[in-house]
C-alpha atoms as a PDB file:
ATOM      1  CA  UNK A   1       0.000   0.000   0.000  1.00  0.00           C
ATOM      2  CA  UNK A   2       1.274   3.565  -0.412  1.00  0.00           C
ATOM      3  CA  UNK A   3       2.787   4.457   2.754  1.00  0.00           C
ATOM      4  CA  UNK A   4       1.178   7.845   2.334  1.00  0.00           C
ATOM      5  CA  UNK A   5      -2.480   6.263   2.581  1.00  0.00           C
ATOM      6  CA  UNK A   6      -1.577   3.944   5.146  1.00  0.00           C
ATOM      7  CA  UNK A   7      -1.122   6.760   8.423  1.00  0.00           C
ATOM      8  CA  UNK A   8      -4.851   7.377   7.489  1.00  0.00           C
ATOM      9  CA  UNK A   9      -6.218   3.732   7.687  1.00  0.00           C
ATOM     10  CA  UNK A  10      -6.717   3.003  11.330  1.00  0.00           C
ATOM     11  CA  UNK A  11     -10.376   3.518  12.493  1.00  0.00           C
ATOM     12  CA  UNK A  12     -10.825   6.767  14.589  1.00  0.00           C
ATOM     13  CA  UNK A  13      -8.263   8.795  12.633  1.00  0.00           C
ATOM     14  CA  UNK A  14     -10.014  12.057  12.695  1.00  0.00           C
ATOM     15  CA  UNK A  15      -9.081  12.410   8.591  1.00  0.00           C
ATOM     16  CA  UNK A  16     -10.594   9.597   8.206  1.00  0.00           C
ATOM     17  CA  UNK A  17     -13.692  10.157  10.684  1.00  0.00           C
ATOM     18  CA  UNK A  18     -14.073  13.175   8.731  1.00  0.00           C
ATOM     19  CA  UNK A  19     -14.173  11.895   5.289  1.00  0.00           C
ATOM     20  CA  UNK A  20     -16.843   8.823   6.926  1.00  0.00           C
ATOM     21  CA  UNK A  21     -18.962  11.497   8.222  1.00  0.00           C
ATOM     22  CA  UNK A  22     -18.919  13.232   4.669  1.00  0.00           C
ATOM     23  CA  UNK A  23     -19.642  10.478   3.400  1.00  0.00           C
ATOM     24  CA  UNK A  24     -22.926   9.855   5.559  1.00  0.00           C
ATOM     25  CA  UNK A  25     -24.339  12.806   4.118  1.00  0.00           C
ATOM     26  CA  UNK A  26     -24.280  12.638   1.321  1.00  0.00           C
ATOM     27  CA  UNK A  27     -26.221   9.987  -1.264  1.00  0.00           C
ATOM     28  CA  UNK A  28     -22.845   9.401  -3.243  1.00  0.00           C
ATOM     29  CA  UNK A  29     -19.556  11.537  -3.444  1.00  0.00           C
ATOM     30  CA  UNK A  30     -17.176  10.667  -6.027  1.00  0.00           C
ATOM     31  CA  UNK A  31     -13.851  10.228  -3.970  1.00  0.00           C
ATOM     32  CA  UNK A  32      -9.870  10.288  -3.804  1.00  0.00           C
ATOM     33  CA  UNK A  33      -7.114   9.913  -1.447  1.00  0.00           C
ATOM     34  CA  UNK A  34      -5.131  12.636  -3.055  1.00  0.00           C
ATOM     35  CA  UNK A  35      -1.837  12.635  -2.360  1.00  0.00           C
ATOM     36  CA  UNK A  36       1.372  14.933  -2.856  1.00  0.00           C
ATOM     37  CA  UNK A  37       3.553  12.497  -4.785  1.00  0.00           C
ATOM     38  CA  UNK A  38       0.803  11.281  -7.553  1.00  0.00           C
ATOM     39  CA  UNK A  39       1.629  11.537 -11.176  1.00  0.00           C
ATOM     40  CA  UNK A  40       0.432  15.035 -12.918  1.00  0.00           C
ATOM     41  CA  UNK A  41      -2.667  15.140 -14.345  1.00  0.00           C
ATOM     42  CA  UNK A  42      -3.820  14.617 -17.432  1.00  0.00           C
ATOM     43  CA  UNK A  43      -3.799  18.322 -19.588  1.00  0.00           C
ATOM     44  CA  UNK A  44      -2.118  19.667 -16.258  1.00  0.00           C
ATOM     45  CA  UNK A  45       1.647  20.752 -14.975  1.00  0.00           C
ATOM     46  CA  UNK A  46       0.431  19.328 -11.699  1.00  0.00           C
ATOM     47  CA  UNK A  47      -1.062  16.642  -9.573  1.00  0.00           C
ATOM     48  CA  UNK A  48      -4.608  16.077  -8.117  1.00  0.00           C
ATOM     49  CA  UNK A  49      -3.401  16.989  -4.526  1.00  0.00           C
ATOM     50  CA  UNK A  50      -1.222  20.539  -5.682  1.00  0.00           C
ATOM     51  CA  UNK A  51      -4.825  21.420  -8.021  1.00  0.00           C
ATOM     52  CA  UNK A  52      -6.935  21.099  -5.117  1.00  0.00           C
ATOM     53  CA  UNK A  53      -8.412  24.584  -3.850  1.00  0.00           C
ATOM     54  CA  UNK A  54      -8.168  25.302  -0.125  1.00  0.00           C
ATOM     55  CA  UNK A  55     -12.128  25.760  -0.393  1.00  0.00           C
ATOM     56  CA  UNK A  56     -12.606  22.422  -1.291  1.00  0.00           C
ATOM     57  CA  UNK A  57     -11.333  21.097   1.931  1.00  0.00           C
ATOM     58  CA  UNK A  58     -13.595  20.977   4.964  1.00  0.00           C
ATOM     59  CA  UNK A  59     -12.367  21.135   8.287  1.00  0.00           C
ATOM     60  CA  UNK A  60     -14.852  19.975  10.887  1.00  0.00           C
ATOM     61  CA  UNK A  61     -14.893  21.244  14.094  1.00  0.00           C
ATOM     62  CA  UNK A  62     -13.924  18.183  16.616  1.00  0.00           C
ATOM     63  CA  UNK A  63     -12.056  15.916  13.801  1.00  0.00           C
ATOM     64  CA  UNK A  64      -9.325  18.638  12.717  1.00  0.00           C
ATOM     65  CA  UNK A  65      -5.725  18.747  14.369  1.00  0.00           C
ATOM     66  CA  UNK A  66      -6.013  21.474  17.045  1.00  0.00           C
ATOM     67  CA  UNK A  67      -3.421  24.071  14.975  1.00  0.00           C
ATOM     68  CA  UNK A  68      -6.120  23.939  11.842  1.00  0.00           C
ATOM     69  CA  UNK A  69      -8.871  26.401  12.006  1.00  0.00           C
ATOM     70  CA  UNK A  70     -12.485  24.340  11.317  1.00  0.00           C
ATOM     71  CA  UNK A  71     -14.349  25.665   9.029  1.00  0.00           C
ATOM     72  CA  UNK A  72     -17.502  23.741   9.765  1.00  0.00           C
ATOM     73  CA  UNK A  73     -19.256  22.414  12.782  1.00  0.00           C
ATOM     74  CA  UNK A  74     -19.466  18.863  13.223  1.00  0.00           C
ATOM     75  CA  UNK A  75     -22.535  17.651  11.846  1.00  0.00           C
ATOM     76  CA  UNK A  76     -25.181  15.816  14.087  1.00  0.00           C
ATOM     77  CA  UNK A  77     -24.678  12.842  12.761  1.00  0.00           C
ATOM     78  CA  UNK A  78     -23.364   9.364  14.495  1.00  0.00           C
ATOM     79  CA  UNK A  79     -20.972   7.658  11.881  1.00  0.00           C
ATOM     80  CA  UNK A  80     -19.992   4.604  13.923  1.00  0.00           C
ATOM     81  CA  UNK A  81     -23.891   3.969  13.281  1.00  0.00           C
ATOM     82  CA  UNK A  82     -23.451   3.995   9.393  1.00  0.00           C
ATOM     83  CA  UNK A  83     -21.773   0.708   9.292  1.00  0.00           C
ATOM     84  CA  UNK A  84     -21.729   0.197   5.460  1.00  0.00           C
ATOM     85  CA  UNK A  85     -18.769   1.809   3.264  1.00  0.00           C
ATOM     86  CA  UNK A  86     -20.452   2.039  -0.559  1.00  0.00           C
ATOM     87  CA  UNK A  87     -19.452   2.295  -3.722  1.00  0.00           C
ATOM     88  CA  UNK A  88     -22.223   3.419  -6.157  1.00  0.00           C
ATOM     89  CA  UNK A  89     -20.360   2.799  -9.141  1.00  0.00           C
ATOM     90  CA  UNK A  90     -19.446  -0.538  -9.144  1.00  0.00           C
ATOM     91  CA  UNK A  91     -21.627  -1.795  -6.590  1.00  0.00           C
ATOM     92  CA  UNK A  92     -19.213  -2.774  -4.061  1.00  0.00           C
ATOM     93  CA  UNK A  93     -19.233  -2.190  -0.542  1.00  0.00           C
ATOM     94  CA  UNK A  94     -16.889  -3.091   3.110  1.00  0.00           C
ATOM     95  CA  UNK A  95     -18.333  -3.568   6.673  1.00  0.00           C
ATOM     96  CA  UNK A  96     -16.448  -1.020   8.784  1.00  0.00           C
ATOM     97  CA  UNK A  97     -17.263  -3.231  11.962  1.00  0.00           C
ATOM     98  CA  UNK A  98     -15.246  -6.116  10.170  1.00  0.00           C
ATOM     99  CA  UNK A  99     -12.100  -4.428   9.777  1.00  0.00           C
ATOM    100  CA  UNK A 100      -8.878  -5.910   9.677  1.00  0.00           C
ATOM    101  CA  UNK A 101      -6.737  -5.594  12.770  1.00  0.00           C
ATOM    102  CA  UNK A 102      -3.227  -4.584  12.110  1.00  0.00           C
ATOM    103  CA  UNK A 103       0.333  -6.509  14.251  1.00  0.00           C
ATOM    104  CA  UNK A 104      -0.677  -2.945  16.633  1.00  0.00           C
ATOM    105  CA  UNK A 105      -3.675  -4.218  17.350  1.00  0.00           C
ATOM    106  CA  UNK A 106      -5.472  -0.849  15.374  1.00  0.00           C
ATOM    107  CA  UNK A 107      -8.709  -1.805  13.366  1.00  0.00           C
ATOM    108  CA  UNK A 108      -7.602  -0.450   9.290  1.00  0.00           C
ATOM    109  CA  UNK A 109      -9.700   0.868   7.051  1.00  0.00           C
ATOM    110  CA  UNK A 110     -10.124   0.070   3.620  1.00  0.00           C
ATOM    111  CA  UNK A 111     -11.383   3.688   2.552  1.00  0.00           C
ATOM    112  CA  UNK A 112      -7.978   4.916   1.632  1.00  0.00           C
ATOM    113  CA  UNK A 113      -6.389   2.192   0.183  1.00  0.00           C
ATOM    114  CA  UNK A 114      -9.229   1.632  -1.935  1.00  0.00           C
ATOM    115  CA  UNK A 115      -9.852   5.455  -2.819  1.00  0.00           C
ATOM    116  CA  UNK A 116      -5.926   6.454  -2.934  1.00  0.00           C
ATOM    117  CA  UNK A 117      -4.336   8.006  -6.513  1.00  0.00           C
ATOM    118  CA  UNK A 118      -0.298   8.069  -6.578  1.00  0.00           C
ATOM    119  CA  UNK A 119       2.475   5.938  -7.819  1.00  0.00           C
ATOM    120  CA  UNK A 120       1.134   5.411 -11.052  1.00  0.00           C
ATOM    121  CA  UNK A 121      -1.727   2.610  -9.070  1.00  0.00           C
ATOM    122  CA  UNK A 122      -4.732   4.557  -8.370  1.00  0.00           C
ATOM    123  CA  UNK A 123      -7.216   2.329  -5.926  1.00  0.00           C
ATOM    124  CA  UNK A 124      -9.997   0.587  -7.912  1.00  0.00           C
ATOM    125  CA  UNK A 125     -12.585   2.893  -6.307  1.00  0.00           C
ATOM    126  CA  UNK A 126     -10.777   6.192  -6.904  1.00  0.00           C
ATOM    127  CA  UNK A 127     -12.862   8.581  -8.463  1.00  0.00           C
ATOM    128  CA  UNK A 128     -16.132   6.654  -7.881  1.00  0.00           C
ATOM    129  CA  UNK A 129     -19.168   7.712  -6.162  1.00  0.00           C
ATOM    130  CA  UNK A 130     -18.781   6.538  -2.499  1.00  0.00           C
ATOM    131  CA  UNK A 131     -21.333   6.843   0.282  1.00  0.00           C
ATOM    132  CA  UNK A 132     -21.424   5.086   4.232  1.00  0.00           C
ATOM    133  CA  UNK A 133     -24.971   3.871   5.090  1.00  0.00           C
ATOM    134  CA  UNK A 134     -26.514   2.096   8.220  1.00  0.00           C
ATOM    135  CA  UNK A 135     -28.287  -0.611   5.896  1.00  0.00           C
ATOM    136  CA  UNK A 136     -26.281  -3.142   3.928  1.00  0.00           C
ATOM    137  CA  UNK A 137     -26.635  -3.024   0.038  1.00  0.00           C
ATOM    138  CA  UNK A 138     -28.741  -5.286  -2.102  1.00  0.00           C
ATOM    139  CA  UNK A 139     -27.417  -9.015  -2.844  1.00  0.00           C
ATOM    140  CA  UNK A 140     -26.396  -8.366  -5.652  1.00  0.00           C
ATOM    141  CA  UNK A 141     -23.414  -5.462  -4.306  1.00  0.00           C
ATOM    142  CA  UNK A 142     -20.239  -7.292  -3.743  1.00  0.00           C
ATOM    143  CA  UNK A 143     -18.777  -7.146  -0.728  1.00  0.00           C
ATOM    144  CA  UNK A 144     -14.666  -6.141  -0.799  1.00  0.00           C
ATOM    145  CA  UNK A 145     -12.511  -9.097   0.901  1.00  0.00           C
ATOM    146  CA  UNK A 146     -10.371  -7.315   3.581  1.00  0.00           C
ATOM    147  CA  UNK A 147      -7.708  -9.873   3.068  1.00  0.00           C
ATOM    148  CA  UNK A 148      -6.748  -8.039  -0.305  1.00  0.00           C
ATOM    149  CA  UNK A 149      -4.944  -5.262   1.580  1.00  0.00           C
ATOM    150  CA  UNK A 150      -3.282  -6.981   4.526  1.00  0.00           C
END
């Protein structure tokens, strides 16, 4: 995995919590782990991560580091009850109460592995339209072994 995803994979990592909650608000975002070192984009001198606009970042109150300003209270919603991780576009989905436990004993995340672009190996759901629900998907969504990514 790319060792700039992977300090964002263990559950209750308030980057992560925030992107979760995000998520739980919306019906389907499309999504990336953006990251510093991915290749430049297509048409563009630059990467995903250096094109991003300060505005599009949102910094919620309660999940930010304490020397970042929020820029948005955190919204009254309970993630941890939104067990389901979604992905719209190929009908795919994880169980966030069935993730893997790391040699640390931390519960990881599939989210960013699964979202990241960088080092020429973008994640299969990068890009994709990804929402976290309380019910399970249809049986016909495939669910995403864990075992892949550990």
């Amino acid at each position: 995995m790319d060792p700039d995803v992977w300090i964002h994979t263990h559950a209750g990592n308030p980057l992560l919590t925030a992107v979760e909650t995000l998520l739980a608000l919306d019906g389907g975002s499309r999504l990336v782990w953006a990251g510093d070192y991915a290749d430049p984009e297509a048409g563009h001198g630059a990467n995903l991560y250096q094109l991003s606009q300060p505005a599009q970042f949102v910094r919620i109150a309660g999940l930010v580091e304490q020397h970042i300003t929020p820029n948005t209270p955190r919204p009254p919603i309970d993630v941890d009850a939104h067990t389901y991780v979604c992905n719209a576009d190929r009908r795919e989905y994880f169980d966030r109460t069935a993730l893997p436990m790391d040699d640390y004993e931390r519960h990881r995340s599939l989210l960013p592995a699964l979202t990241h672009h960088g080092h020429g190996r973008p994640g299969t759901w990068a890009r994709n339209r990804v929402f976290v629900s309380a019910t399970r998907p249809a049986s016909d969504w495939t669910r995403v072994p864990h075992l892949l990514f550990w």
